[in-house]
N, C-alpha and C. Protein backbone atom coordinates (compact mmCIF):
# COMPACT_ATOMS: atom_id res chain seq x y z
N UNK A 1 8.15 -32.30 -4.74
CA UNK A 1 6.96 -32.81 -4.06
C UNK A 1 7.34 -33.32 -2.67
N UNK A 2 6.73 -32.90 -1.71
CA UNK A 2 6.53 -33.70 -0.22
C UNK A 2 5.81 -34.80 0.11
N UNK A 3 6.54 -35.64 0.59
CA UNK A 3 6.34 -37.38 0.85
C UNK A 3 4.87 -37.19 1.63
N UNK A 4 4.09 -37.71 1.79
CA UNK A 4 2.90 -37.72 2.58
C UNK A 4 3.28 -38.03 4.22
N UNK A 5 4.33 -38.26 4.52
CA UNK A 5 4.37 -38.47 5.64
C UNK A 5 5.86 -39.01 5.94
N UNK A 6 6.81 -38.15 7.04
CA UNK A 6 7.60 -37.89 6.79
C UNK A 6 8.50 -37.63 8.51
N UNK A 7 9.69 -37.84 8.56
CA UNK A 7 10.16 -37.62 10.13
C UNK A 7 9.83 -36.59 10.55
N UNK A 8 9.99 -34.98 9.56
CA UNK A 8 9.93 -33.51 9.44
C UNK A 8 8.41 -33.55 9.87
N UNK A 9 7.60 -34.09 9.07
CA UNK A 9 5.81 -33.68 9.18
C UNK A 9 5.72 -33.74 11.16
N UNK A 10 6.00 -35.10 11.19
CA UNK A 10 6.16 -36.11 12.28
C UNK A 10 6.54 -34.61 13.96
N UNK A 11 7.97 -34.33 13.37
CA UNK A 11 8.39 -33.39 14.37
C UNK A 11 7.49 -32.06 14.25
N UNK A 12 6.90 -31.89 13.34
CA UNK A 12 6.50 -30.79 13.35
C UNK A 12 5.07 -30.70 14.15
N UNK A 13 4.55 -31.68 13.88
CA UNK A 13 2.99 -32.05 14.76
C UNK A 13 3.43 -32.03 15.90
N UNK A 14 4.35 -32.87 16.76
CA UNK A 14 4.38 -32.79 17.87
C UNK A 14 5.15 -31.20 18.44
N UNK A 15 5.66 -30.67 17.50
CA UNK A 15 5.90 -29.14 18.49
C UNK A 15 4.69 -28.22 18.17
N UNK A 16 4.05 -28.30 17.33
CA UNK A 16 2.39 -27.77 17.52
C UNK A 16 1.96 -28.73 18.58
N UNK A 17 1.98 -30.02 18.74
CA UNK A 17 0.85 -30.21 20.14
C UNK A 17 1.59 -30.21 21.37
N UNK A 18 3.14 -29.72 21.38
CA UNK A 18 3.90 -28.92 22.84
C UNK A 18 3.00 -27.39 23.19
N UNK A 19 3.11 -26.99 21.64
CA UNK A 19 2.63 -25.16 22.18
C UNK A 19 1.33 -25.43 22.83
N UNK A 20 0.22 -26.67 21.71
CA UNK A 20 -1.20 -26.18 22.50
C UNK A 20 -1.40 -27.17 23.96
N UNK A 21 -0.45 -27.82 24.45
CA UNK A 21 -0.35 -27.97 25.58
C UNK A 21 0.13 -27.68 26.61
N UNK A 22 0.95 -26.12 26.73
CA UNK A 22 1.66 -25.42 27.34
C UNK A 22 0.36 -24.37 27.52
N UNK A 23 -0.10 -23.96 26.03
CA UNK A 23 -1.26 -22.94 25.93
C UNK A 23 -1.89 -23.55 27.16
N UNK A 24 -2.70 -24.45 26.99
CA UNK A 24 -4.23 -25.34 27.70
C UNK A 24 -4.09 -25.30 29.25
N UNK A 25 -2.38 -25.60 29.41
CA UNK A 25 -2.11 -25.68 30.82
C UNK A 25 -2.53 -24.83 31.68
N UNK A 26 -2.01 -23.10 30.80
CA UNK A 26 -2.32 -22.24 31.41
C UNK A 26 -3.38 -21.56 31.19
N UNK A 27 -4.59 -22.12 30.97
CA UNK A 27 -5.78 -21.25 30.14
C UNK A 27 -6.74 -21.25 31.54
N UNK A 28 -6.06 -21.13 33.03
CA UNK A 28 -6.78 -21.05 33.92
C UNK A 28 -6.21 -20.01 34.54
N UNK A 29 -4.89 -19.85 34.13
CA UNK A 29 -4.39 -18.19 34.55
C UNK A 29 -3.84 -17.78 33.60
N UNK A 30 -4.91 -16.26 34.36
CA UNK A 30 -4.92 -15.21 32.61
C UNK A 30 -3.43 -14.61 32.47
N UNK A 31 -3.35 -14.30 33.51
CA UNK A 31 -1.59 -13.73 33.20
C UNK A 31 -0.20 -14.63 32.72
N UNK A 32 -0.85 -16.13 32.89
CA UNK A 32 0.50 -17.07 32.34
C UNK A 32 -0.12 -17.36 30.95
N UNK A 33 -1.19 -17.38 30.90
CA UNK A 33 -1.86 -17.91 29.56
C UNK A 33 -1.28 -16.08 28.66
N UNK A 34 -1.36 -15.08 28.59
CA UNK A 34 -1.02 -14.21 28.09
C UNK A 34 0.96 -14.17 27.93
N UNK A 35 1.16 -14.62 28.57
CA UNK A 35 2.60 -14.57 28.50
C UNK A 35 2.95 -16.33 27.57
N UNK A 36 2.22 -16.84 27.49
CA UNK A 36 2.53 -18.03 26.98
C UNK A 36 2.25 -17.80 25.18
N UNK A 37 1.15 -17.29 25.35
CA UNK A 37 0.55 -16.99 23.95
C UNK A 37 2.00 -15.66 23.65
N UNK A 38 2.54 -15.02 24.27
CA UNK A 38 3.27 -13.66 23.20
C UNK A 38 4.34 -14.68 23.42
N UNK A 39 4.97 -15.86 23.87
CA UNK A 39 5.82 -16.31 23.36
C UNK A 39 5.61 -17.47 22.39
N UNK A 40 4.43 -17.85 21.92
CA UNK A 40 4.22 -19.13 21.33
C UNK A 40 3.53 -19.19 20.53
N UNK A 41 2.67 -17.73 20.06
CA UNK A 41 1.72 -17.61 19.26
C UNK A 41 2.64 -17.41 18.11
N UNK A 42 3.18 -16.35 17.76
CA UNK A 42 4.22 -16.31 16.44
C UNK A 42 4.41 -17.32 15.68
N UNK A 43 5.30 -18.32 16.55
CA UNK A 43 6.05 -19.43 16.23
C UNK A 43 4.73 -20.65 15.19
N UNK A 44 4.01 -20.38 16.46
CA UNK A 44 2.52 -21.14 16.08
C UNK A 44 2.08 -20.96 14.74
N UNK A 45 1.95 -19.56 14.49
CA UNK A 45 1.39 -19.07 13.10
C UNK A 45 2.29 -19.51 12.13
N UNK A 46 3.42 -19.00 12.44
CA UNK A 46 4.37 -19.49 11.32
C UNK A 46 4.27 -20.84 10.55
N UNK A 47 4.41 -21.82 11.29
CA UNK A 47 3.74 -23.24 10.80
C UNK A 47 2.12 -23.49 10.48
N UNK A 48 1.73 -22.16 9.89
CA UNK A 48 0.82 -22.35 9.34
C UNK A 48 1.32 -22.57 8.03
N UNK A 49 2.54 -22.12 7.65
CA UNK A 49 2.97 -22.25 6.02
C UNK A 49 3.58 -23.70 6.06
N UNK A 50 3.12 -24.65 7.21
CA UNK A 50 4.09 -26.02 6.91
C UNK A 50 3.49 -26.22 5.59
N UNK A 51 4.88 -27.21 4.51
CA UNK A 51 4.40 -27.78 3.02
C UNK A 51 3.40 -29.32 3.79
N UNK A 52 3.32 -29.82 4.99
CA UNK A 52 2.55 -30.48 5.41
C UNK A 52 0.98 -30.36 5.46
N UNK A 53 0.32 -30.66 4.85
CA UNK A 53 -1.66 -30.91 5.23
C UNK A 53 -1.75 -30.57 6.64
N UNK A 54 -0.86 -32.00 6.86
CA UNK A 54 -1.64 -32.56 8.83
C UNK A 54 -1.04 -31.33 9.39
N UNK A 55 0.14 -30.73 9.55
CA UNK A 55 0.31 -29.38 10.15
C UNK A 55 0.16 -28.56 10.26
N UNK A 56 -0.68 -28.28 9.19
CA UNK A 56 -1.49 -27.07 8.56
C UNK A 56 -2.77 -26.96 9.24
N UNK A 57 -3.70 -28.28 9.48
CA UNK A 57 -4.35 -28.64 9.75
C UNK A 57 -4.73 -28.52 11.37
N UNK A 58 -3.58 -28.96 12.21
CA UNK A 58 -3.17 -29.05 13.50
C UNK A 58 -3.55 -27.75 14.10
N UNK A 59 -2.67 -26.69 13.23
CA UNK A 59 -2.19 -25.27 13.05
C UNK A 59 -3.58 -24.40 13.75
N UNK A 60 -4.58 -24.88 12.84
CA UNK A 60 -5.78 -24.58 12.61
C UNK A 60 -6.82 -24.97 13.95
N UNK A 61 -6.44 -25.77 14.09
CA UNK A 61 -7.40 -26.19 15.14
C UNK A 61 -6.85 -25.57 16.52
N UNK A 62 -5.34 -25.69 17.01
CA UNK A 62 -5.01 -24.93 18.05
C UNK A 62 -5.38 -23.49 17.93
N UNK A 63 -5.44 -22.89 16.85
CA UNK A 63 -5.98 -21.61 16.89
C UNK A 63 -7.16 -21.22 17.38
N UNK A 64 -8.01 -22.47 16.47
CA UNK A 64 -9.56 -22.20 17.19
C UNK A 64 -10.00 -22.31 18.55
N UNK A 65 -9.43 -22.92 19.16
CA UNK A 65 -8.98 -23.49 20.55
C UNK A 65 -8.68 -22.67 21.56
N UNK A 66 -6.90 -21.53 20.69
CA UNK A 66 -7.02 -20.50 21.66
C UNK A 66 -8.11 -19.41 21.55
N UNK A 67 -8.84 -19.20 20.63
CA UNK A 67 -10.04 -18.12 19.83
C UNK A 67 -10.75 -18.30 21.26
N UNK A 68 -11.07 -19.77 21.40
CA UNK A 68 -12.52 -20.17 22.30
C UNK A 68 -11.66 -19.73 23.73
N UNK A 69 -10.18 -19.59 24.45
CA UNK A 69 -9.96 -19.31 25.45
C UNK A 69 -9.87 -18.04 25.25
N UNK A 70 -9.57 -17.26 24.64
CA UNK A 70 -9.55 -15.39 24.61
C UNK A 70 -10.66 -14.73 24.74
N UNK A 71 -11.57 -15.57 24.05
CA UNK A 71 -13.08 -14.50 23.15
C UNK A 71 -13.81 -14.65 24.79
N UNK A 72 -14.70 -13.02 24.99
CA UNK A 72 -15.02 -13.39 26.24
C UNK A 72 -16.58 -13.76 26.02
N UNK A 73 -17.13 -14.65 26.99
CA UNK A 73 -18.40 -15.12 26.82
C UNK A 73 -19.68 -13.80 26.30
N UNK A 74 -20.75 -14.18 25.52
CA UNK A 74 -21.61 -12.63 25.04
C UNK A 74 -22.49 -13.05 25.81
């Protein structure tokens, strides 16, 4: 069983909220925002399998986040 909260959980949230603040930085240029995402999206997904909730959670929401910067307006 995993502790509810933990140094690991701890580090792991904050390198999900490095990627979606590297993402955000560049979500005003399309060509750094595309090169940011093929290096950071992977990594990103991967910690979707954290044994953590809150990282899982995190995971989830930066996704939706980059969804709303990719998808083009209808």
């Amino acid at each position: 069983m995993v502790p509810p909260s933990s140094a690991e959980e701890k580090k792991e949230i904050e390198l999900v909220k490095k990627v979606e603040w590297r993402i955000l930085s560049a979500s005003e240029d399309e060509e750094k925002l595309q090169r940011f995402l093929g290096v950071y999206l992977a990594p990103l997904l991967l910690k979707a399998g954290s044994p953590y909730a809150n990282v899982r959670t995190k995971v989830i929401q930066v996704c939706q986040t980059i969804n709303k910067l990719v998808t083009s307006p209808t």
